[in-house]
Each structure stands twice: as C-alpha cells, then as structure tokens.
PDB file of N, CA and C in Angstrom:
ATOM      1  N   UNK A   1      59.607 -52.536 -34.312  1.00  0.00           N
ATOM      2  CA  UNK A   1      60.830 -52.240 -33.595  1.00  0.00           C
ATOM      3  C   UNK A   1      61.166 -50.767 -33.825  1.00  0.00           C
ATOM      4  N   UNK A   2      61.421 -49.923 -32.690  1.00  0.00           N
ATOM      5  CA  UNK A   2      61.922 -48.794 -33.080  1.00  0.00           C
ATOM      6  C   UNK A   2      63.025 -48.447 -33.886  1.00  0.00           C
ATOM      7  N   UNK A   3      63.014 -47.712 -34.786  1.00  0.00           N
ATOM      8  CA  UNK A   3      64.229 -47.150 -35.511  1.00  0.00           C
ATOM      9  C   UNK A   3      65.599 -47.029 -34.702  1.00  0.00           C
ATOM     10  N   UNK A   4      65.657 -46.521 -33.475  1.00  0.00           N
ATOM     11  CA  UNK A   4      66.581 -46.485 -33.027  1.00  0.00           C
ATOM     12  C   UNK A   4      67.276 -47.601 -32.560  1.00  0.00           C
ATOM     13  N   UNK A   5      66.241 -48.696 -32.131  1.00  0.00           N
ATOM     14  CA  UNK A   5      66.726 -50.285 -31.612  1.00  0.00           C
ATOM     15  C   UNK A   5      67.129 -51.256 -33.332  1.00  0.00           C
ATOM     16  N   UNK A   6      67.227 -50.330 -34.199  1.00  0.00           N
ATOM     17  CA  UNK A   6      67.428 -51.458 -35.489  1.00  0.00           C
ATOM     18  C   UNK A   6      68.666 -52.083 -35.427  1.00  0.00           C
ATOM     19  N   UNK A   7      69.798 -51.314 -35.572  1.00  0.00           N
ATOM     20  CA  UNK A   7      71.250 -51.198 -36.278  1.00  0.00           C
ATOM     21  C   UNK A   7      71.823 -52.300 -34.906  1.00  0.00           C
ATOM     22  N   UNK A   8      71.239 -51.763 -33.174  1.00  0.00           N
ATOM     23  CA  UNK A   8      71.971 -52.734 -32.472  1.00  0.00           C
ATOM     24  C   UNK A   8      71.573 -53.667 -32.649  1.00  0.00           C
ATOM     25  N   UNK A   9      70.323 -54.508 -32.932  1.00  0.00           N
ATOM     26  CA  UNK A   9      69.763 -55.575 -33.390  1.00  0.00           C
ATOM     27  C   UNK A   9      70.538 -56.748 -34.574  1.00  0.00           C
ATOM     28  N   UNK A  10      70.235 -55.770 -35.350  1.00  0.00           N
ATOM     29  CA  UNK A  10      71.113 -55.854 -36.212  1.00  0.00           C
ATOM     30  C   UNK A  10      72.583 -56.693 -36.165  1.00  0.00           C
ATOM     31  N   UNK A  11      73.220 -56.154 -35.834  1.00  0.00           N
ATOM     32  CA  UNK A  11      74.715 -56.454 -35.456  1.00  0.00           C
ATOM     33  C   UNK A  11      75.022 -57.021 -34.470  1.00  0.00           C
ATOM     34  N   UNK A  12      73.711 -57.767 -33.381  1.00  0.00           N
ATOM     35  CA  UNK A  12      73.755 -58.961 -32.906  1.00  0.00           C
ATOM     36  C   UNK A  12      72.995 -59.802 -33.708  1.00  0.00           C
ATOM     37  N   UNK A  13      72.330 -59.810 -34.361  1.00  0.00           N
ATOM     38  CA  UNK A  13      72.264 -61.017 -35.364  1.00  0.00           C
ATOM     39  C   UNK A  13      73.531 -61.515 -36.285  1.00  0.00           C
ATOM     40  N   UNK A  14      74.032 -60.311 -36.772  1.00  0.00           N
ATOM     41  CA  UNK A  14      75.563 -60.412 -37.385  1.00  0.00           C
ATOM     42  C   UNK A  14      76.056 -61.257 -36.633  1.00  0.00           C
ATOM     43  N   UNK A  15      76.382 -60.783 -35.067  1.00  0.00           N
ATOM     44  CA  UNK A  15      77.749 -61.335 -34.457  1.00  0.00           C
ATOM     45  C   UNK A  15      77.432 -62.894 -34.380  1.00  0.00           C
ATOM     46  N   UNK A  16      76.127 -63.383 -34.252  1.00  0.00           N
ATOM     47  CA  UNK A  16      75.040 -64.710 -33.867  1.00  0.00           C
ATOM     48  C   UNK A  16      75.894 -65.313 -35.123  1.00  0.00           C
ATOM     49  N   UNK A  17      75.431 -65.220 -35.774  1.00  0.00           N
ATOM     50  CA  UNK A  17      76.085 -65.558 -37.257  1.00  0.00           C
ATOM     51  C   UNK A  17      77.309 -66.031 -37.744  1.00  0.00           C
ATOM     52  N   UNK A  18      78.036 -64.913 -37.308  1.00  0.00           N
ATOM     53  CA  UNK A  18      79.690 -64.906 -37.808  1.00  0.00           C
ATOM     54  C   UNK A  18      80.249 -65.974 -37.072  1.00  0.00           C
ATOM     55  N   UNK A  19      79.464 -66.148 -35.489  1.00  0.00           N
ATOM     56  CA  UNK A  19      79.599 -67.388 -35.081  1.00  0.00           C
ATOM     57  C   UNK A  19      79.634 -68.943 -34.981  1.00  0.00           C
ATOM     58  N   UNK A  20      78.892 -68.715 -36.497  1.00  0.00           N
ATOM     59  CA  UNK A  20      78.664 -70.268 -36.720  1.00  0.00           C
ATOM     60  C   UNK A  20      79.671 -70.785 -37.844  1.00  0.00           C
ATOM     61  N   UNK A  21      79.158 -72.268 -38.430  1.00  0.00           N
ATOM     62  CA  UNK A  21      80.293 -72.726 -39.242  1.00  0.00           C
ATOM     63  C   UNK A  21      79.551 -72.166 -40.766  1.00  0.00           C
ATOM     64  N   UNK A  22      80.918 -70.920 -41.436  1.00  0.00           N
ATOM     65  CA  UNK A  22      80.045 -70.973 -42.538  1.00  0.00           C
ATOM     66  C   UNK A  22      79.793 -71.972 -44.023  1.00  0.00           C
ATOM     67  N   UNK A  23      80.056 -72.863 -43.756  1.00  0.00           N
ATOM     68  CA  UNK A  23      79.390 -74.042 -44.326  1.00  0.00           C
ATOM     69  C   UNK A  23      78.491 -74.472 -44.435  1.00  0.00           C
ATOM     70  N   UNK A  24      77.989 -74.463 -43.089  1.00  0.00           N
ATOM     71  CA  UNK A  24      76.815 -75.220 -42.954  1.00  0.00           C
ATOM     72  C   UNK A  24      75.542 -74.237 -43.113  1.00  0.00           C
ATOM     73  N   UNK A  25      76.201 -72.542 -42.571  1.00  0.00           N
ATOM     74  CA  UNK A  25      75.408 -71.758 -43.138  1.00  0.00           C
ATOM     75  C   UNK A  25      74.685 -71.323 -44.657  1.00  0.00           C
ATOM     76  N   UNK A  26      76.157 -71.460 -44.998  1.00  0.00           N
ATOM     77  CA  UNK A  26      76.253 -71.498 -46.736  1.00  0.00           C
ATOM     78  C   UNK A  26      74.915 -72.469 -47.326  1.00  0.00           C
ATOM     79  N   UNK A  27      75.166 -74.183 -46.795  1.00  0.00           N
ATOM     80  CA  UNK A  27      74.504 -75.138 -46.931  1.00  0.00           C
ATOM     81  C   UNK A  27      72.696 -74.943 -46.801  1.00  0.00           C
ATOM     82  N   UNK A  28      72.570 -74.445 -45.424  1.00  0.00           N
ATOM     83  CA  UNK A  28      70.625 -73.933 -45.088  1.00  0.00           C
ATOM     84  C   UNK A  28      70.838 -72.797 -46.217  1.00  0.00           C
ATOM     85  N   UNK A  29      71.416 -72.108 -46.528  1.00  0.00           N
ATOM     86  CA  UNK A  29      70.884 -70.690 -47.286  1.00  0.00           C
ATOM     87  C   UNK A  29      70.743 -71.565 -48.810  1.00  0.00           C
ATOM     88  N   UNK A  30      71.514 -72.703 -49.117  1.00  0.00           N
ATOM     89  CA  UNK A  30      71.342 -72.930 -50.688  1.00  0.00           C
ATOM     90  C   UNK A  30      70.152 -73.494 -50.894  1.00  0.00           C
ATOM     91  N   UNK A  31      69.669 -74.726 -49.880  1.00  0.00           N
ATOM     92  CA  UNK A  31      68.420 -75.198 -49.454  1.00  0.00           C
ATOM     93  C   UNK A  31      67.136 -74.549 -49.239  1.00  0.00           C
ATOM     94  N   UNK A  32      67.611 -73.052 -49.161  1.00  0.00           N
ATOM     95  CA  UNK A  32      66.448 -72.817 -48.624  1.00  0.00           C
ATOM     96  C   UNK A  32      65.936 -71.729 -50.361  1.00  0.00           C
ATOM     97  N   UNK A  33      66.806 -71.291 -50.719  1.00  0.00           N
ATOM     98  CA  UNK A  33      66.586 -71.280 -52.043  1.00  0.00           C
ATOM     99  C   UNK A  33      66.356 -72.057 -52.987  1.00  0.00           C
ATOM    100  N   UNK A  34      66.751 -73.108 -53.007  1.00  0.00           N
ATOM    101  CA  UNK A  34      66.432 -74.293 -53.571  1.00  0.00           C
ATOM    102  C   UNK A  34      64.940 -74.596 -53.990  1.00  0.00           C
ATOM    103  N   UNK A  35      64.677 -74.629 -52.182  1.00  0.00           N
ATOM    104  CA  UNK A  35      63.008 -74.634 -51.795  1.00  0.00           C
ATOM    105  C   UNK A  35      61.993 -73.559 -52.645  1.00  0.00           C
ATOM    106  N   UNK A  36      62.573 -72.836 -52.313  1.00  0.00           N
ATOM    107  CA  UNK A  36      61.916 -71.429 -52.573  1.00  0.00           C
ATOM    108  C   UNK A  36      61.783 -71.644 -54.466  1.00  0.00           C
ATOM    109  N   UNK A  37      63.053 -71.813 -54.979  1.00  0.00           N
ATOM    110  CA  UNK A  37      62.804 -71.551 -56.231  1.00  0.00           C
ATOM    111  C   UNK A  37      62.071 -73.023 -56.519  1.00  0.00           C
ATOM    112  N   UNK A  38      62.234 -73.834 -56.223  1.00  0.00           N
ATOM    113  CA  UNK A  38      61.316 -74.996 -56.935  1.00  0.00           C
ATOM    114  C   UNK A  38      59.975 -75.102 -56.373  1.00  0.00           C
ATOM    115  N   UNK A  39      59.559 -74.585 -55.323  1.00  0.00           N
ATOM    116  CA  UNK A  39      58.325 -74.158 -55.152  1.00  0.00           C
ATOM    117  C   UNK A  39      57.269 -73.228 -56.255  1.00  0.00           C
ATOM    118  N   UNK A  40      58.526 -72.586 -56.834  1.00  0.00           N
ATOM    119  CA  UNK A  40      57.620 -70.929 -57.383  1.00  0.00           C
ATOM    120  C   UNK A  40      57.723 -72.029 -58.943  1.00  0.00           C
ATOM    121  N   UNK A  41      58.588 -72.501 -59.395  1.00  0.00           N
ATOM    122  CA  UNK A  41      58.837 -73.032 -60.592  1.00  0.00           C
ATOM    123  C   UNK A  41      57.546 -74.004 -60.663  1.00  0.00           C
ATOM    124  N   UNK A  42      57.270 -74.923 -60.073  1.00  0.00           N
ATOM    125  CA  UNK A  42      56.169 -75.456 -59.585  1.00  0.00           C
ATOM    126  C   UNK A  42      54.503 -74.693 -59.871  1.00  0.00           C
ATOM    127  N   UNK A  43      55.098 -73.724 -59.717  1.00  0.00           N
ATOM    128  CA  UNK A  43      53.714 -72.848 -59.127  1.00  0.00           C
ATOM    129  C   UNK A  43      53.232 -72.567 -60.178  1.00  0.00           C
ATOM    130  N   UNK A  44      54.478 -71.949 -61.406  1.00  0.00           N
ATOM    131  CA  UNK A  44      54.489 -71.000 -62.367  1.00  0.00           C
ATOM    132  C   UNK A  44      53.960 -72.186 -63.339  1.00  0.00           C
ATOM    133  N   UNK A  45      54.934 -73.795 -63.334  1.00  0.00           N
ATOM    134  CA  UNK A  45      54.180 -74.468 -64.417  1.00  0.00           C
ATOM    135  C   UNK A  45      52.666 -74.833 -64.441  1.00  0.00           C
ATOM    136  N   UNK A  46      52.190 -74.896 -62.668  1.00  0.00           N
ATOM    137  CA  UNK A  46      50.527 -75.388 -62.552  1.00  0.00           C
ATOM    138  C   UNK A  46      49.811 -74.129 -63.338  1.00  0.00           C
ATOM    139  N   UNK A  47      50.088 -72.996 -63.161  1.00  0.00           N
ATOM    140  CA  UNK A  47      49.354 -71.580 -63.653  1.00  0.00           C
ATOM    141  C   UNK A  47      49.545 -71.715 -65.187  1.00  0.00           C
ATOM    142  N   UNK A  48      50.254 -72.223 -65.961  1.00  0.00           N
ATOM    143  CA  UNK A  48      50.405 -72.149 -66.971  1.00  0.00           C
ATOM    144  C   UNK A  48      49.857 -73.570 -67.875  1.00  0.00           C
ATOM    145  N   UNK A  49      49.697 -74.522 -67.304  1.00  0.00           N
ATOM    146  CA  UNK A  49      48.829 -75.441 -67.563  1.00  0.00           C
ATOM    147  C   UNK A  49      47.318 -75.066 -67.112  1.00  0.00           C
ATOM    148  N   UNK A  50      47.252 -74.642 -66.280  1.00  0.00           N
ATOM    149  CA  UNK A  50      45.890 -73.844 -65.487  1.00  0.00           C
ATOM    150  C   UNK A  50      45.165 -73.260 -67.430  1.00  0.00           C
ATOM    151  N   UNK A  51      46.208 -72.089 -67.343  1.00  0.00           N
ATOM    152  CA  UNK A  51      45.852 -70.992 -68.062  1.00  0.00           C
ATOM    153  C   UNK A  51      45.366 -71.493 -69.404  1.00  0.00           C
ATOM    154  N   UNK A  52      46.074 -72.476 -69.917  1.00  0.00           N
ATOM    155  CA  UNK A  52      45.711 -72.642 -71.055  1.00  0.00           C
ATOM    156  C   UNK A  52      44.592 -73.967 -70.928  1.00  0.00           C
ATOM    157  N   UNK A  53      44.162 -74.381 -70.081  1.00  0.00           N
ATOM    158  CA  UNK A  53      43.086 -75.071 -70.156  1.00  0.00           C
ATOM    159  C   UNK A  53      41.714 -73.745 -70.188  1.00  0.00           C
ATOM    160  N   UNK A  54      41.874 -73.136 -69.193  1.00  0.00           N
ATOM    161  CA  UNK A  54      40.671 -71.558 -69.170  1.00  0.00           C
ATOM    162  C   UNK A  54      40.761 -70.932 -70.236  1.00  0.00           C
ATOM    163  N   UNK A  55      41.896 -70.728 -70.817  1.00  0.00           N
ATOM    164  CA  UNK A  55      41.338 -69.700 -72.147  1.00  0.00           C
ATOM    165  C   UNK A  55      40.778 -70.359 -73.211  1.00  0.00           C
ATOM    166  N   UNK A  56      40.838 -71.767 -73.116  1.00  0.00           N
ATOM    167  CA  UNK A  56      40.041 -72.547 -74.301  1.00  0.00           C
ATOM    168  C   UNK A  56      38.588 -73.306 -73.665  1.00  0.00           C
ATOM    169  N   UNK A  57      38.447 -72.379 -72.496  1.00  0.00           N
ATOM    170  CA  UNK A  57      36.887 -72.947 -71.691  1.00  0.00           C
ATOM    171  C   UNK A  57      35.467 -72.103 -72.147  1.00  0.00           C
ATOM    172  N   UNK A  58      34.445 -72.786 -72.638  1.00  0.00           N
ATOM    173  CA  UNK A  58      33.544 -72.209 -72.602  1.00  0.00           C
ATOM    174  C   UNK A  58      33.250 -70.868 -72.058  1.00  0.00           C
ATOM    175  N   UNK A  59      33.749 -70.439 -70.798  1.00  0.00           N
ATOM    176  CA  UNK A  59      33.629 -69.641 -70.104  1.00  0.00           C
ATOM    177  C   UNK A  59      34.398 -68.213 -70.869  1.00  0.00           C
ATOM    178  N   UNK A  60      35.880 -68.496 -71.547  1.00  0.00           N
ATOM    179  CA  UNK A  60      36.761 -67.837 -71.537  1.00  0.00           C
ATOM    180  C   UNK A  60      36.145 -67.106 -72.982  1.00  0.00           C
ATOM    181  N   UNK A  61      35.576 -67.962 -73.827  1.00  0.00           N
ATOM    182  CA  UNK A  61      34.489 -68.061 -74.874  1.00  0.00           C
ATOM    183  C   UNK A  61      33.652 -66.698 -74.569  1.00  0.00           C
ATOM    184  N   UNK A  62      32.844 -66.924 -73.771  1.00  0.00           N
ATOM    185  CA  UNK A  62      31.815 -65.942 -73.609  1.00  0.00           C
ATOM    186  C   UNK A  62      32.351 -64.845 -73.080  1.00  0.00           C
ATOM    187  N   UNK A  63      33.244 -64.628 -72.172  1.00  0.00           N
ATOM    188  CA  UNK A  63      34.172 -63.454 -71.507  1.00  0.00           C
ATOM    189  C   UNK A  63      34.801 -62.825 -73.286  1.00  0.00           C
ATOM    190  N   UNK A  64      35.201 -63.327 -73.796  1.00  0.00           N
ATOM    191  CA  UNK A  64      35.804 -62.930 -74.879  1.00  0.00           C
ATOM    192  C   UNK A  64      34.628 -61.937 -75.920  1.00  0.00           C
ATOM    193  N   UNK A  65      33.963 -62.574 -76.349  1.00  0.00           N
ATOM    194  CA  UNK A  65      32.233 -62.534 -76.927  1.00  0.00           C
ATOM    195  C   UNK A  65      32.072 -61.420 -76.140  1.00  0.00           C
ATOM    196  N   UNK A  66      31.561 -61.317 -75.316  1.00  0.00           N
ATOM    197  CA  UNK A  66      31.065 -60.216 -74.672  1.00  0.00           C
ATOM    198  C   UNK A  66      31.891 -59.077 -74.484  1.00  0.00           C
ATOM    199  N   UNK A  67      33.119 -58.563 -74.348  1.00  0.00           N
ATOM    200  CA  UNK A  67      34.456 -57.980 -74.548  1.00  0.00           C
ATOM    201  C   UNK A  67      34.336 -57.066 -76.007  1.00  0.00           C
ATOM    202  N   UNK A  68      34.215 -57.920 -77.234  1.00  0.00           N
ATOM    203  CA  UNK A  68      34.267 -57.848 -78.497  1.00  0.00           C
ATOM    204  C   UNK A  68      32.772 -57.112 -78.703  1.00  0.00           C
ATOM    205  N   UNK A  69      31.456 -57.425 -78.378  1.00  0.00           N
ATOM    206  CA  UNK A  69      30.529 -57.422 -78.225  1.00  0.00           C
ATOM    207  C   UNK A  69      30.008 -56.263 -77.800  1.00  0.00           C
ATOM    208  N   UNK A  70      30.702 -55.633 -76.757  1.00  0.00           N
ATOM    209  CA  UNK A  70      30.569 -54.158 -75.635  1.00  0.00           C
ATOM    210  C   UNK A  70      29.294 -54.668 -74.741  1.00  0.00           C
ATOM    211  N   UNK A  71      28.980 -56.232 -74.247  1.00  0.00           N
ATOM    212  CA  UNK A  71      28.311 -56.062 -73.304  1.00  0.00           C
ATOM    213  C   UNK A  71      28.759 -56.912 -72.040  1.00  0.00           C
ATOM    214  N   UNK A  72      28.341 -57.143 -71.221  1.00  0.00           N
ATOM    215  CA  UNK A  72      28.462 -58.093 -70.021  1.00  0.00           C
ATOM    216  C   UNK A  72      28.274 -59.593 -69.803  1.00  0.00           C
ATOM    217  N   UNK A  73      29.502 -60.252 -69.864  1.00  0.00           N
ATOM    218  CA  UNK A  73      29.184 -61.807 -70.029  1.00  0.00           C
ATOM    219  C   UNK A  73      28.193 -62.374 -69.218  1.00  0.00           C
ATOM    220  N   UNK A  74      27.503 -63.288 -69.168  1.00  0.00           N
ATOM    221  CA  UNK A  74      26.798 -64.460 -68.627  1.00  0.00           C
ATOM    222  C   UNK A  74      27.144 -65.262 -68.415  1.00  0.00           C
ATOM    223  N   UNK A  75      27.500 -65.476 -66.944  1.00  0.00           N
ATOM    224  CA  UNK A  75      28.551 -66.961 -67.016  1.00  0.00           C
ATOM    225  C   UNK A  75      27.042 -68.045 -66.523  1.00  0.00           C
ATOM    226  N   UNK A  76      26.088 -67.706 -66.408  1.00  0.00           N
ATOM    227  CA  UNK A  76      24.928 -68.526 -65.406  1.00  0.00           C
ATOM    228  C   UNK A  76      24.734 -69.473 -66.290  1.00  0.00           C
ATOM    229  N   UNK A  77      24.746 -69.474 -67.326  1.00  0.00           N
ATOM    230  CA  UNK A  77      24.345 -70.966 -68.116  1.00  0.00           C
ATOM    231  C   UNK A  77      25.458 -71.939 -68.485  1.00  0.00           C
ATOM    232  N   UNK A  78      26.314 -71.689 -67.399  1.00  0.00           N
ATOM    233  CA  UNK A  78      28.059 -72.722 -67.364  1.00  0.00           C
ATOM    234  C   UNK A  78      27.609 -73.408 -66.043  1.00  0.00           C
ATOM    235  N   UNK A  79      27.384 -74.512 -66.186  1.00  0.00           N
ATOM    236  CA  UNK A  79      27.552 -75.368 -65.066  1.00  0.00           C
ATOM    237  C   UNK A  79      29.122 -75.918 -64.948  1.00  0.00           C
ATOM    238  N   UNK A  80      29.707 -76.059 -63.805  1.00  0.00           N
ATOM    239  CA  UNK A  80      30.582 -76.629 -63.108  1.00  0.00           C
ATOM    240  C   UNK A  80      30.998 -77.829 -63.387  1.00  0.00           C
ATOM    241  N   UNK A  81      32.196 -78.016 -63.854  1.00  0.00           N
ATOM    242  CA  UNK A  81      32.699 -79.214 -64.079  1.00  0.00           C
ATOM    243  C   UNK A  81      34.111 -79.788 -63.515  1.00  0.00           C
ATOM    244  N   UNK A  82      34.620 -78.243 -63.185  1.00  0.00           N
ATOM    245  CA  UNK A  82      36.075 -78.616 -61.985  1.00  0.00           C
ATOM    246  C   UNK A  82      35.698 -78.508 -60.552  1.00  0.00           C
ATOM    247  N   UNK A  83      36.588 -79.643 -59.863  1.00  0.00           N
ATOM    248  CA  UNK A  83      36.137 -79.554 -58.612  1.00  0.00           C
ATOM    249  C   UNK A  83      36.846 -78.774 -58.145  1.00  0.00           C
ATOM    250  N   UNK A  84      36.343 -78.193 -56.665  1.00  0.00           N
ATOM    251  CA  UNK A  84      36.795 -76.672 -56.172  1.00  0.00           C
ATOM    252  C   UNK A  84      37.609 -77.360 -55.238  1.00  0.00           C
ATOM    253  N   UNK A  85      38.887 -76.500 -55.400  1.00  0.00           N
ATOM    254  CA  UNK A  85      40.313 -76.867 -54.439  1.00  0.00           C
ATOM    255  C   UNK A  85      39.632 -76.499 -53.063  1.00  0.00           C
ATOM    256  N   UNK A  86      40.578 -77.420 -52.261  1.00  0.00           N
ATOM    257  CA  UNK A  86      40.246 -77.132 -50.808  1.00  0.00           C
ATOM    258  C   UNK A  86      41.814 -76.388 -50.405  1.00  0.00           C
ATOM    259  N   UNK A  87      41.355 -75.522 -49.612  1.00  0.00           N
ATOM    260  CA  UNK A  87      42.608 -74.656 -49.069  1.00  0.00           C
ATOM    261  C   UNK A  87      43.351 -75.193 -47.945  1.00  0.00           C
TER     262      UNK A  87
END
C-alpha cells in the first residue's frame, strides 16, 4: 500500500470499528489472545520436553564428544528411532 494511502485507510478501519459493540469486540480480542497465548504455551512445553529428551540422546552424546574433542561428529552410526512428523 502506498505511504500516502496509509493514514486514510487507516481511519476507516477505525471508523469500521468504533462502529461496533465494544463488547463483543473486547470479547474476539480476549479470545483471540487466549488462542494465541495457549497455543505458544503449548508449543514452549512440547520444545521443552522435546529438549530434554535430545540432550540425553545418543546423538547429543556424540555432538558433545566431538565439540570437547575439536573434531566433527558422526551421526551415521545412529539409526532412527523417532518417527518423522508429518507437516
């Protein structure tokens, strides 16, 4: 959008707005944070159960070893034992 088309834009979304009941506005905006934060809270506990299963994995083992070591891990002799998420 051009810079110059912002501000009127703008202040018809305002006026769109000011038009409605703010209650119910109030109401979608708490919901939708709601969403938002229990989504990420969600997210943050899977990564953190995630995390501490990997840093005590074989894998995390040899990444470490090799780090300490000054050379380049080998992950080729780790066979697969989690199944791969589908997107």
């Amino acid at each position: 959008m051009p810079d110059n088309a912002l501000l009127e834009k703008a202040t018809q979304a305002a006026q769109k707005l000011a038009e409605k009941p703010i209650d119910a506005l109030t109401a979608c905006k708490k919901l939708l944070k709601h969403t938002i934060r229990e989504q990420l809270d969600t997210a943050g506990r899977l990564e953190a159960d995630e995390f501490a299963v990997r840093v005590r994995s074989p894998e995390a083992k040899e990444a470490f070893d090799a780090f300490f070591h000054k050379r380049r891990p080998d992950f080729t002799k780790f066979k697969t034992t989690a199944p791969i998420a589908k997107s």
